[in-house]
Protein backbone atom coordinates (compact mmCIF):
# COMPACT_ATOMS: atom_id res chain seq x y z
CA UNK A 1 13.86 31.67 69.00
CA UNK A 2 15.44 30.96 65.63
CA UNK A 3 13.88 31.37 62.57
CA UNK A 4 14.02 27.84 60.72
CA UNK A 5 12.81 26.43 57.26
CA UNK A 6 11.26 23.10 56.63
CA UNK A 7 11.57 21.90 53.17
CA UNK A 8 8.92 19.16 51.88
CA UNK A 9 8.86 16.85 48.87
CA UNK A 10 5.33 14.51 48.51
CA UNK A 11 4.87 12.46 46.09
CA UNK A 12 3.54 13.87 42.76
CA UNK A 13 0.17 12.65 42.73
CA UNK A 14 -0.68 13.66 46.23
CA UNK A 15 -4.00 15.60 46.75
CA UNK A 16 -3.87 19.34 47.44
CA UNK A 17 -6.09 18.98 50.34
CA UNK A 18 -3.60 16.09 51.69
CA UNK A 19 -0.63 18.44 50.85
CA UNK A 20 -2.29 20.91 53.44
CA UNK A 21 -3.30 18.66 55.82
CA UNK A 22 0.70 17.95 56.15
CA UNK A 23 1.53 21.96 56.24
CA UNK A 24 -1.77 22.27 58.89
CA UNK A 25 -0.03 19.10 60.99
CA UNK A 26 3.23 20.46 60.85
CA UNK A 27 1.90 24.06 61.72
CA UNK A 28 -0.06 22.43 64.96
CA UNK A 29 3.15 21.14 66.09
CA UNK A 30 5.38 24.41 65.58
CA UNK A 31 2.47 26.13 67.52
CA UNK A 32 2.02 23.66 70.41
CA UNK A 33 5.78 24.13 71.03
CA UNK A 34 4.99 27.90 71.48
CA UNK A 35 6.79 28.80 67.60
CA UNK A 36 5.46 30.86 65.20
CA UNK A 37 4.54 30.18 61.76
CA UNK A 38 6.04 33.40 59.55
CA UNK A 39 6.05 31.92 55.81
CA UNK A 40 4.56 29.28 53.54
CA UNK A 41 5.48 28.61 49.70
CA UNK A 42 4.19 25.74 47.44
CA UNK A 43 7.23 25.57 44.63
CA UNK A 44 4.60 23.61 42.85
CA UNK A 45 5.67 20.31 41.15
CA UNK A 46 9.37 19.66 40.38
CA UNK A 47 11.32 17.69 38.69
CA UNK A 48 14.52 15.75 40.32
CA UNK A 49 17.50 15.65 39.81
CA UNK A 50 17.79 11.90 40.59
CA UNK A 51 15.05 9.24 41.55
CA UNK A 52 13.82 8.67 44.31
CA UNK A 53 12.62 4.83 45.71
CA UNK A 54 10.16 4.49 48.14
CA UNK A 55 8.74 1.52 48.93
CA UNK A 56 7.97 -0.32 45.28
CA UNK A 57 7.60 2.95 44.00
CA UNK A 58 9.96 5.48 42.35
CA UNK A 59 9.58 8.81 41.48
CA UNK A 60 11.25 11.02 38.92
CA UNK A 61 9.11 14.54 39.90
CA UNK A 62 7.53 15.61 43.52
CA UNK A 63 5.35 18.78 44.75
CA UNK A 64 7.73 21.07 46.76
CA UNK A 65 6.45 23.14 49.66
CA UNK A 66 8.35 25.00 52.31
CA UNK A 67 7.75 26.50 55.60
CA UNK A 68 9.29 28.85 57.54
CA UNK A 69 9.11 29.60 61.50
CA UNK A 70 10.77 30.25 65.00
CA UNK A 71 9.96 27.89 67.33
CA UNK A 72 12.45 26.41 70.16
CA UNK A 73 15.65 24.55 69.04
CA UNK A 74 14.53 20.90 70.73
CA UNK A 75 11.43 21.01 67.86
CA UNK A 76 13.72 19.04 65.47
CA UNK A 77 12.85 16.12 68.43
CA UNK A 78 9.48 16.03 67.17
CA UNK A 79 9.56 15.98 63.49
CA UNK A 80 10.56 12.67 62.94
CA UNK A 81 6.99 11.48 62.88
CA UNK A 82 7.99 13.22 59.04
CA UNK A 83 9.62 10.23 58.26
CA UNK A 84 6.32 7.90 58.70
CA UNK A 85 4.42 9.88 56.81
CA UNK A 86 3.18 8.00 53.31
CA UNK A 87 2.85 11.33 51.35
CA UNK A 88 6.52 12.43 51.71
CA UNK A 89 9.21 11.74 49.63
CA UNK A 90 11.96 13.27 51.50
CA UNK A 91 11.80 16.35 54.27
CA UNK A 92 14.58 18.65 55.57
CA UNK A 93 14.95 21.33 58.24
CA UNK A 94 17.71 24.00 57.98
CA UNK A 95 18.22 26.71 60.42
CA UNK A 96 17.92 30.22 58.02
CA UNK A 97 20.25 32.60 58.85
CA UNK A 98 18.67 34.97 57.25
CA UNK A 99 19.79 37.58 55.00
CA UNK A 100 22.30 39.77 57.82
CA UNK A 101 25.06 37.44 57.09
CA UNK A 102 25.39 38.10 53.48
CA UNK A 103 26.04 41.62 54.79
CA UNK A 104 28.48 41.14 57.32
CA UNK A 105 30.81 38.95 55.32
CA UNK A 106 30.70 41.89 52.55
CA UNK A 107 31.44 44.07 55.31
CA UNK A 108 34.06 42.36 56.41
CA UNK A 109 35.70 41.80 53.13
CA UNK A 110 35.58 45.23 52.16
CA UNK A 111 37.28 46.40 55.64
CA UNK A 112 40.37 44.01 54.77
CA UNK A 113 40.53 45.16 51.31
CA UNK A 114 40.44 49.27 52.44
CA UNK A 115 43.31 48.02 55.21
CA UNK A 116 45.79 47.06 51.99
């Protein structure tokens, strides 16, 4: 399974306790679909780079939390109930690579440059 991480913006004001009830959702869903769970961060509140509208609102700051698990590649399917939740600003997933490919590429540089 590959090891992914969702990134989630809510709006500012949002409740801790409704901030965790997102990451507790989100977590259900990852485990129902036989994934793991391997990392959680709160980056706290933020502010952005540009504003955001939503609805009649618009937002120059958010809370920032991120998740990170290996769970199936059709998941992605399934997290588009993200998009009607009220408490999010914006969500991504990205598929982490991890750190190995740093490595390799500096391997591989360094075996053309010894080659010269």
């Amino acid at each position: 399974m590959p090891l992914y991480d969702c990134v989630l913006l809510l709006k500012p004001r949002v409740d801790r306790k409704v901030a965790v009830n997102v990451m507790i959702k989100l977590g259900r869903l990852i485990y129902a679909h036989k994934g793991v769970v391997t990392d959680v961060k709160s980056f706290g509140h933020i502010h952005l780079a540009y504003t955001i509208k939503k609805l009649s609102e618009r937002f120059n700051e958010g809370h920032m939390m991120q998740m990170t698990f290996m769970a199936p590649p059709n998941l992605h399917k399934d997290l588009q109930y993200l998009n009607t939740e009220n408490t999010l600003l914006r969500w991504i997933l990205v598929k982490n690579k991890g750190d190995n490919w740093l490595y390799e590429q500096d391997m591989g540089d360094e075996s053309v440059n010894s080659d010269a």
